[in-house]
Protein backbone atom coordinates (compact mmCIF):
# COMPACT_ATOMS: atom_id res chain seq x y z
CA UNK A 1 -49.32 -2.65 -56.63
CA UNK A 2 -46.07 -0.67 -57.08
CA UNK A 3 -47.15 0.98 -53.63
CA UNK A 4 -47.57 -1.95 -51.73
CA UNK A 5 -44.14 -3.52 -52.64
CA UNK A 6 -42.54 -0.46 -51.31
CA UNK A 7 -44.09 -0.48 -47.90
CA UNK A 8 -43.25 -4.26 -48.24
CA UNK A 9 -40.02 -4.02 -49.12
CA UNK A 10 -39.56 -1.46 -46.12
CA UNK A 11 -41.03 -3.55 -43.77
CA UNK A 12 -38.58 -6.15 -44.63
CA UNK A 13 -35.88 -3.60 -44.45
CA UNK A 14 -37.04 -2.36 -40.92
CA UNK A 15 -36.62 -5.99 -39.57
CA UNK A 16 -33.51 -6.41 -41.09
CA UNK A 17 -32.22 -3.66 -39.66
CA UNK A 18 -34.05 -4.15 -35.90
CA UNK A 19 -32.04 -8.51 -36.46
CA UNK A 20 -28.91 -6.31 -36.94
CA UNK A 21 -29.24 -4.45 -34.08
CA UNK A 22 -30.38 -7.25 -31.87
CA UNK A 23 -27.70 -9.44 -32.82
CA UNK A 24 -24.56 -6.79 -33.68
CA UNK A 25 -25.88 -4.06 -30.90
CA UNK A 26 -24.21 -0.62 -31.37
CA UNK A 27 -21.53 1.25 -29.22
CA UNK A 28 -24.39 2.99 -27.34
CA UNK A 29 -25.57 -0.53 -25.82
CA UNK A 30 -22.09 -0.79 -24.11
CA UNK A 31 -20.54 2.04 -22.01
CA UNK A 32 -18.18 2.20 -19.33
CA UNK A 33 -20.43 2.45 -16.40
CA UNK A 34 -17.30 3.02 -13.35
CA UNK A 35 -13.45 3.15 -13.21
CA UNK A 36 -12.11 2.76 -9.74
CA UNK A 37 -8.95 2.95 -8.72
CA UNK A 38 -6.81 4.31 -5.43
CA UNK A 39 -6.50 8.21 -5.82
CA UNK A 40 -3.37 7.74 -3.89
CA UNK A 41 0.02 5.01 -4.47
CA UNK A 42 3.31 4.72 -3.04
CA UNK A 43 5.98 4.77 -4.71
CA UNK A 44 6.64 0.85 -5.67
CA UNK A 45 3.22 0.26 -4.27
CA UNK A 46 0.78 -2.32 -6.00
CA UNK A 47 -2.59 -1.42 -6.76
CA UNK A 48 -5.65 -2.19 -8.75
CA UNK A 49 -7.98 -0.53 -11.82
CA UNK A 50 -11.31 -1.99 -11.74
CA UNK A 51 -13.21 -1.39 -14.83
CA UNK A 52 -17.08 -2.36 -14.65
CA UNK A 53 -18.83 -1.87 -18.40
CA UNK A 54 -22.04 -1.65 -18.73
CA UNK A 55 -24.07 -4.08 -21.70
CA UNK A 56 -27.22 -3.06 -22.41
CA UNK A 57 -27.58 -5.27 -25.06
CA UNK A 58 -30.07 -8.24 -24.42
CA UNK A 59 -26.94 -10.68 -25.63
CA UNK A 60 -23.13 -11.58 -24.86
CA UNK A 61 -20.89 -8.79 -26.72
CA UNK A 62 -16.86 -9.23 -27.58
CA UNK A 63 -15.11 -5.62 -26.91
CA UNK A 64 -11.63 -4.99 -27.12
CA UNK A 65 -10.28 -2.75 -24.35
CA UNK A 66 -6.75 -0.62 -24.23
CA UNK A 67 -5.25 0.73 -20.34
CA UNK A 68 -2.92 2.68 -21.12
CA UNK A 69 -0.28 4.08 -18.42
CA UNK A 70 -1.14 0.91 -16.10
CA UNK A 71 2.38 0.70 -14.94
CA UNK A 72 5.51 3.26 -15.24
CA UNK A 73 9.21 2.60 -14.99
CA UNK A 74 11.79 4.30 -13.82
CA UNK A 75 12.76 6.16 -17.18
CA UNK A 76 9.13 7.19 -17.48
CA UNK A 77 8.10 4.70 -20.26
CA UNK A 78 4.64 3.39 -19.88
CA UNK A 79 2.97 0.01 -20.05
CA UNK A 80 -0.08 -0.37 -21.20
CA UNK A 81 -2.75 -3.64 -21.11
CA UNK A 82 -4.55 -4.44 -24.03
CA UNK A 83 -7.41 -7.17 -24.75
CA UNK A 84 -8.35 -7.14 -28.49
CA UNK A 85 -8.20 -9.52 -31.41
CA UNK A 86 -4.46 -9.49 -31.93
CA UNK A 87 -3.66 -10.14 -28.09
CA UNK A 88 -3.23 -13.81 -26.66
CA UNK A 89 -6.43 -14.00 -24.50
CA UNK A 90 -8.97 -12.49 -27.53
CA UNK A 91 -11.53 -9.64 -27.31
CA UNK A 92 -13.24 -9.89 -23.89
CA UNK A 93 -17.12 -10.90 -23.53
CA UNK A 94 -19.73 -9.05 -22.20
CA UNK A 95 -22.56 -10.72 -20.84
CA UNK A 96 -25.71 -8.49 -20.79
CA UNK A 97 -25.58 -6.63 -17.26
CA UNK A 98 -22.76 -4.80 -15.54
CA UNK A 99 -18.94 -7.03 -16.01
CA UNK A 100 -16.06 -6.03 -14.37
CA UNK A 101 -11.88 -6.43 -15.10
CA UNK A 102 -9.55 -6.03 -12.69
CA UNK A 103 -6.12 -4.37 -14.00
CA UNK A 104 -2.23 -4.39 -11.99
CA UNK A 105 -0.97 -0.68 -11.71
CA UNK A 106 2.49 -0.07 -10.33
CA UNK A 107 4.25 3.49 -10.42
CA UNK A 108 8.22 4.11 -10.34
CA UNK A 109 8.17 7.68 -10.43
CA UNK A 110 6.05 10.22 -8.52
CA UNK A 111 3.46 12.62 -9.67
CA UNK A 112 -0.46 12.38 -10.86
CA UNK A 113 -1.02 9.60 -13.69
CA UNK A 114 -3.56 9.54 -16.55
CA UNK A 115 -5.25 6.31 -16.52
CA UNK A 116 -7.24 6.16 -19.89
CA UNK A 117 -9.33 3.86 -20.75
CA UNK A 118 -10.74 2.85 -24.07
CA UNK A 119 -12.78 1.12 -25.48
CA UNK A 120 -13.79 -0.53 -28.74
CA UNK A 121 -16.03 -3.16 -30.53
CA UNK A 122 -15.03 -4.09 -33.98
CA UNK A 123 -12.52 -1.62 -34.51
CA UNK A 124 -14.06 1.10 -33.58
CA UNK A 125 -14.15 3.66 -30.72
CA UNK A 126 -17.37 3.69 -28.26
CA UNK A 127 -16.42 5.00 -25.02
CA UNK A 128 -13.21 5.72 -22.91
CA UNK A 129 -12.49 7.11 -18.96
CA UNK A 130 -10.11 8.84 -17.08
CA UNK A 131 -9.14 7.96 -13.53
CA UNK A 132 -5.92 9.78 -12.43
CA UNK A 133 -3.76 7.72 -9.75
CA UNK A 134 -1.43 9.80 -7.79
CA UNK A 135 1.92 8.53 -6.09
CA UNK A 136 3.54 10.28 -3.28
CA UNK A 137 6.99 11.33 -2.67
CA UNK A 138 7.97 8.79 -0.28
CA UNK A 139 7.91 10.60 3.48
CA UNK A 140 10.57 9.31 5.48
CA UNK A 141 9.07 8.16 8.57
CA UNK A 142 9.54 10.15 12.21
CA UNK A 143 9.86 7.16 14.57
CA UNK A 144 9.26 7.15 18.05
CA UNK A 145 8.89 4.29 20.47
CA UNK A 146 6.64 4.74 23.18
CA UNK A 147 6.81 1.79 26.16
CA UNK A 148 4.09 1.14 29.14
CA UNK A 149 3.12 -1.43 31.53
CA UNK A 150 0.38 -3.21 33.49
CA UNK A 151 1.70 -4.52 37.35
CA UNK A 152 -0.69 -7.58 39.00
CA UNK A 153 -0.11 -8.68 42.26
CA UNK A 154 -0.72 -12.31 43.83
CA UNK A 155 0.31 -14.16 47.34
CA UNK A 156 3.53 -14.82 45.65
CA UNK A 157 4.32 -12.59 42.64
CA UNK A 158 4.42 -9.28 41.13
CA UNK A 159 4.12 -9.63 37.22
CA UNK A 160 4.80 -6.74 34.98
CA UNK A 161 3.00 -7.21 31.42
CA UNK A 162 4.91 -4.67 29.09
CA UNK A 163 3.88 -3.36 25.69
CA UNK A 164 5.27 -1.40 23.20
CA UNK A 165 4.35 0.54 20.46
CA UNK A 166 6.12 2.19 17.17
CA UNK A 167 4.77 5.00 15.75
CA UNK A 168 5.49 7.06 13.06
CA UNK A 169 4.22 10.41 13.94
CA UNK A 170 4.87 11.43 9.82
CA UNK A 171 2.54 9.15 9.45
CA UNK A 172 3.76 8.26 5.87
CA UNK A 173 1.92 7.10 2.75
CA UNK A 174 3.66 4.01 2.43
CA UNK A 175 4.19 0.99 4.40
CA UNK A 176 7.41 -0.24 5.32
CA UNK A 177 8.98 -3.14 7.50
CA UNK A 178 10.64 -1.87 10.57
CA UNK A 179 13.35 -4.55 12.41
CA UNK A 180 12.63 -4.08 16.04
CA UNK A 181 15.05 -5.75 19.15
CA UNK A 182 13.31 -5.95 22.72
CA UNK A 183 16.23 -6.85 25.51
CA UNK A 184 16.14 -7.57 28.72
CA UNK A 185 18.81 -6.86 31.29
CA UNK A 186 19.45 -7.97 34.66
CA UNK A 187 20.48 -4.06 36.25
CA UNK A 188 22.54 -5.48 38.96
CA UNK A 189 24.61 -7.72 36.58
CA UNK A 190 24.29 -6.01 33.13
CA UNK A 191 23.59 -10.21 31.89
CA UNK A 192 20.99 -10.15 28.58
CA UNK A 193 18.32 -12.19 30.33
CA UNK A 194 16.36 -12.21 26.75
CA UNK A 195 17.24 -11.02 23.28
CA UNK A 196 14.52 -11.13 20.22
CA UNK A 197 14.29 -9.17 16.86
CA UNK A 198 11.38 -8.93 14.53
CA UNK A 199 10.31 -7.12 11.83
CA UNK A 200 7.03 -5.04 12.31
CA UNK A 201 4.94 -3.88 9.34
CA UNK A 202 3.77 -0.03 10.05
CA UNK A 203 1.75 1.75 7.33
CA UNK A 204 -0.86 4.72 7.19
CA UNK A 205 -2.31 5.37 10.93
CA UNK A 206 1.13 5.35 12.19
CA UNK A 207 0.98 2.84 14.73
CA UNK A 208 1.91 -0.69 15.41
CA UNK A 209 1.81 -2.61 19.01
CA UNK A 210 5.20 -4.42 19.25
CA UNK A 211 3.74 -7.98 19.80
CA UNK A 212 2.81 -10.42 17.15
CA UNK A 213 0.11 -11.80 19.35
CA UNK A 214 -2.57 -9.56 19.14
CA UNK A 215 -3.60 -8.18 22.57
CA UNK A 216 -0.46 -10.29 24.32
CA UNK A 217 2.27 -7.93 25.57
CA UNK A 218 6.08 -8.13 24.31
CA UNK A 219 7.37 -9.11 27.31
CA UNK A 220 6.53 -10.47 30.89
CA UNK A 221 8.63 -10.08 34.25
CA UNK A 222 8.01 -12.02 36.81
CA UNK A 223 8.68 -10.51 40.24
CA UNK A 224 8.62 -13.67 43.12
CA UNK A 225 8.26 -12.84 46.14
CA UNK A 226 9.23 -16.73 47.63
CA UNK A 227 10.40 -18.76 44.36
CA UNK A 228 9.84 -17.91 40.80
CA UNK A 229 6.25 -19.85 39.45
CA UNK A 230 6.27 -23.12 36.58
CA UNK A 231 4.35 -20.36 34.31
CA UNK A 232 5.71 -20.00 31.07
CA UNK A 233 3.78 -17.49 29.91
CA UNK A 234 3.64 -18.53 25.91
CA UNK A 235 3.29 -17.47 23.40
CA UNK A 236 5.10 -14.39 24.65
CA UNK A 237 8.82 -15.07 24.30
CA UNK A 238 10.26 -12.20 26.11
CA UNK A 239 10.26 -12.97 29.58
CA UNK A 240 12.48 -12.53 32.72
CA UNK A 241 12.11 -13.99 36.12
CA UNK A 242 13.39 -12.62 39.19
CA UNK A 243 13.17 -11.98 42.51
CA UNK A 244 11.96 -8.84 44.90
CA UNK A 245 14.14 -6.58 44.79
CA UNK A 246 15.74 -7.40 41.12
CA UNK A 247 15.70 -4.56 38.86
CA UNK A 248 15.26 -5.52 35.09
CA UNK A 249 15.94 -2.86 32.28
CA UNK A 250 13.55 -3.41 29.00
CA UNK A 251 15.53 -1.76 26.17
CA UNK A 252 13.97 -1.54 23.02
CA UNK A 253 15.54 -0.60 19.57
CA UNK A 254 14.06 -0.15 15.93
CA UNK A 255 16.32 0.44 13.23
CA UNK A 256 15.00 2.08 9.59
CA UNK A 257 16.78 1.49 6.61
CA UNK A 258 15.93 4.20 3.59
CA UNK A 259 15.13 2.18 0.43
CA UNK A 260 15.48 5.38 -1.50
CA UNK A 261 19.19 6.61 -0.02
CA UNK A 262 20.45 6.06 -3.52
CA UNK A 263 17.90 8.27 -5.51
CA UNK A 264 19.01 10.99 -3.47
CA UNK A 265 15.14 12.19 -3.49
CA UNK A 266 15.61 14.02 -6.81
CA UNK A 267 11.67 14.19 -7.17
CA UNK A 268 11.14 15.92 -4.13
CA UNK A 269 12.29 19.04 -5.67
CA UNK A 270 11.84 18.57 -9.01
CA UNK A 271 7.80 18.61 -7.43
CA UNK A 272 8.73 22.16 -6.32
CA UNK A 273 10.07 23.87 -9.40
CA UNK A 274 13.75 23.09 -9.23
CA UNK A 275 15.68 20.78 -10.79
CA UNK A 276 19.03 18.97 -10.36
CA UNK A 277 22.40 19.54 -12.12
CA UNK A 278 25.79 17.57 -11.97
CA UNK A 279 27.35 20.19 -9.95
CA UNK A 280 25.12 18.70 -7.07
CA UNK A 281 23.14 21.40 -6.23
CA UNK A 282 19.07 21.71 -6.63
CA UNK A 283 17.89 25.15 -8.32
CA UNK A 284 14.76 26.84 -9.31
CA UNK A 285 13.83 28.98 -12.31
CA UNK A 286 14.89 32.24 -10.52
CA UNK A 287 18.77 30.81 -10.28
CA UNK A 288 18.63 30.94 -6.45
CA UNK A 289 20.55 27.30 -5.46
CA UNK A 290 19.95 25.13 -2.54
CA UNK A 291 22.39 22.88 -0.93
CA UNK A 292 22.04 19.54 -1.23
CA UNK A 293 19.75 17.86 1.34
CA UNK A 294 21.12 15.57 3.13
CA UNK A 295 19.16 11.96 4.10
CA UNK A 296 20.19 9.69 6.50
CA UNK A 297 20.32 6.02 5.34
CA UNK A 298 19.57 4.63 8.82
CA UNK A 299 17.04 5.85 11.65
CA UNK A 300 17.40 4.19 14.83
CA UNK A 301 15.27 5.20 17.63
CA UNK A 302 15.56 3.92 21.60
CA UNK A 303 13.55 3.89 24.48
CA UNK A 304 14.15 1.92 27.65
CA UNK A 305 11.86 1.02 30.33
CA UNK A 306 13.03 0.12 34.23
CA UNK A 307 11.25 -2.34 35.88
CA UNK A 308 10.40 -1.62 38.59
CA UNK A 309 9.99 1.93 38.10
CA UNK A 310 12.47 4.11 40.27
């Protein structure tokens, strides 16, 4: 009798424990299965953590998570999410299956930056990641314009469709707004025949045509060989019309302004072993100094096109 309450009372005990398990699973039934991030940031540059975990439980699971070096200021302090009892939107749920959260990272100094990721269910510790997010040294961009055109000829017109591109041949890791002016100029009488300046985004790859129509050119002339047409030619807005014989300069400017002039680019040597004292001079461990590199706050780059060509 004695024996038969004991495997009864284990019995019991086994399903107790297998309820438990079904209905408060265990840090091996959730895991983080993937951490993605960008292996690469700009300086000031938004990006993203995506964190999918992995419930292998057959029901819904509350988790608390902590991201910690999400964002970085200036001073190198840290910020850090956290979802958990104590913070305002609760522990997160887990429904059985692969879940995903989507994190902000933003970096205001340079270098390679421990993501860690942790996380926990009722207090205590069942998994954590690493992802490491590195931000350039901002590259200051080598600009170049480069200008071409495409001549058609009718009965009564020679029309000169000109494009432009900007490209940044240093092809650096961030993207940046560049303020770009297209003129046109009558040759014979120096008068601005059209005048327009927009910004135009350029980012990795280098290169970006100078026309916010996409496959339009930035500007038209219009050669007549009787009277100039009715044609508008919209939605371009740079356009010039003439007559044969006119000569029409296309002159076109983009102007850079650093964002960084007044950090002086301290962390582009402090990346290389030296350092920077008050005396305004950059060093390395050996004592040799450098002088002071000097950045320009403003690169402007021209290029000019004649139409027709000479």
């Amino acid at each position: 009798m004695r024996k038969e309450y004991m495997i009864f009372a284990a019995v019991i005990i086994l399903i107790g424990a297998i309820g438990l398990l079904y209905y408060y699973p265990t840090g091996d039934d959730v895991r983080i299965a993937k951490l993605d991030a960008p292996q690469y940031l700009g300086l000031k540059e938004a990006g993203e953590l995506t964190v999918t975990l992995r419930n292998n439980a057959l029901t819904p699971v509350n988790v608390s998570i902590d991201v910690e070096n999400a964002f970085i200021y200036k001073n190198g302090t840290s910020a850090r999410y956290i979802i958990g009892p104590e913070s305002p939107d609760g522990t997160l749920m887990l429904l059985p299956g692969n879940n995903t959260k989507k994190f902000f990272l933003g970096y205001l100094v340079t270098g390679t930056h421990n993501v860690r990721v942790k996380v926990y269910q009722n207090g205590r510790l069942i998994d954590k990641g690493l992802v490491n997010v590195t931000v350039w040294v901002p590259r200051r961009p080598e600009l170049s314009i480069q200008l071409a055109y495409r001549k058609e000829t009718t009965d009564d017109h020679d029309i000169y469709r000109i494009y432009g591109y900007l490209l940044d041949e240093g092809v650096s890791t961030y993207r940046y707004d560049v303020p770009v002016q297209i003129t046109i100029i009558d040759d014979k009488t120096g008068e601005i025949v059209s005048n327009d300046t927009e910004d135009y985004h350029i980012g990795q790859g280098g290169i970006t045509a100078l026309s916010k129509w996409k496959g339009r050119p930035m500007a038209i002339i219009e050669m007549a060989h009787n009277k100039p047409s009715s044609e508008t030619y919209l939605p371009v807005q740079n356009v010039a019309k003439g007559m044969s014989g006119d000569i029409y300069r296309v002159n076109v400017t983009a102007t850079w302004n650093d964002p960084w002039y007044d950090q002086r680019f301290d962390q582009w040597y402090e990346q290389y072993g030296r350092s920077y004292d008050q005396q305004g001079y950059w060093y390395d461990m050996s004592g040799k100094r450098y002088d002071p590199p000097q950045f320009d706050q403003v690169i402007t780059v021209n290029d000019e096109l004649v139409i027709p060509s000479k």
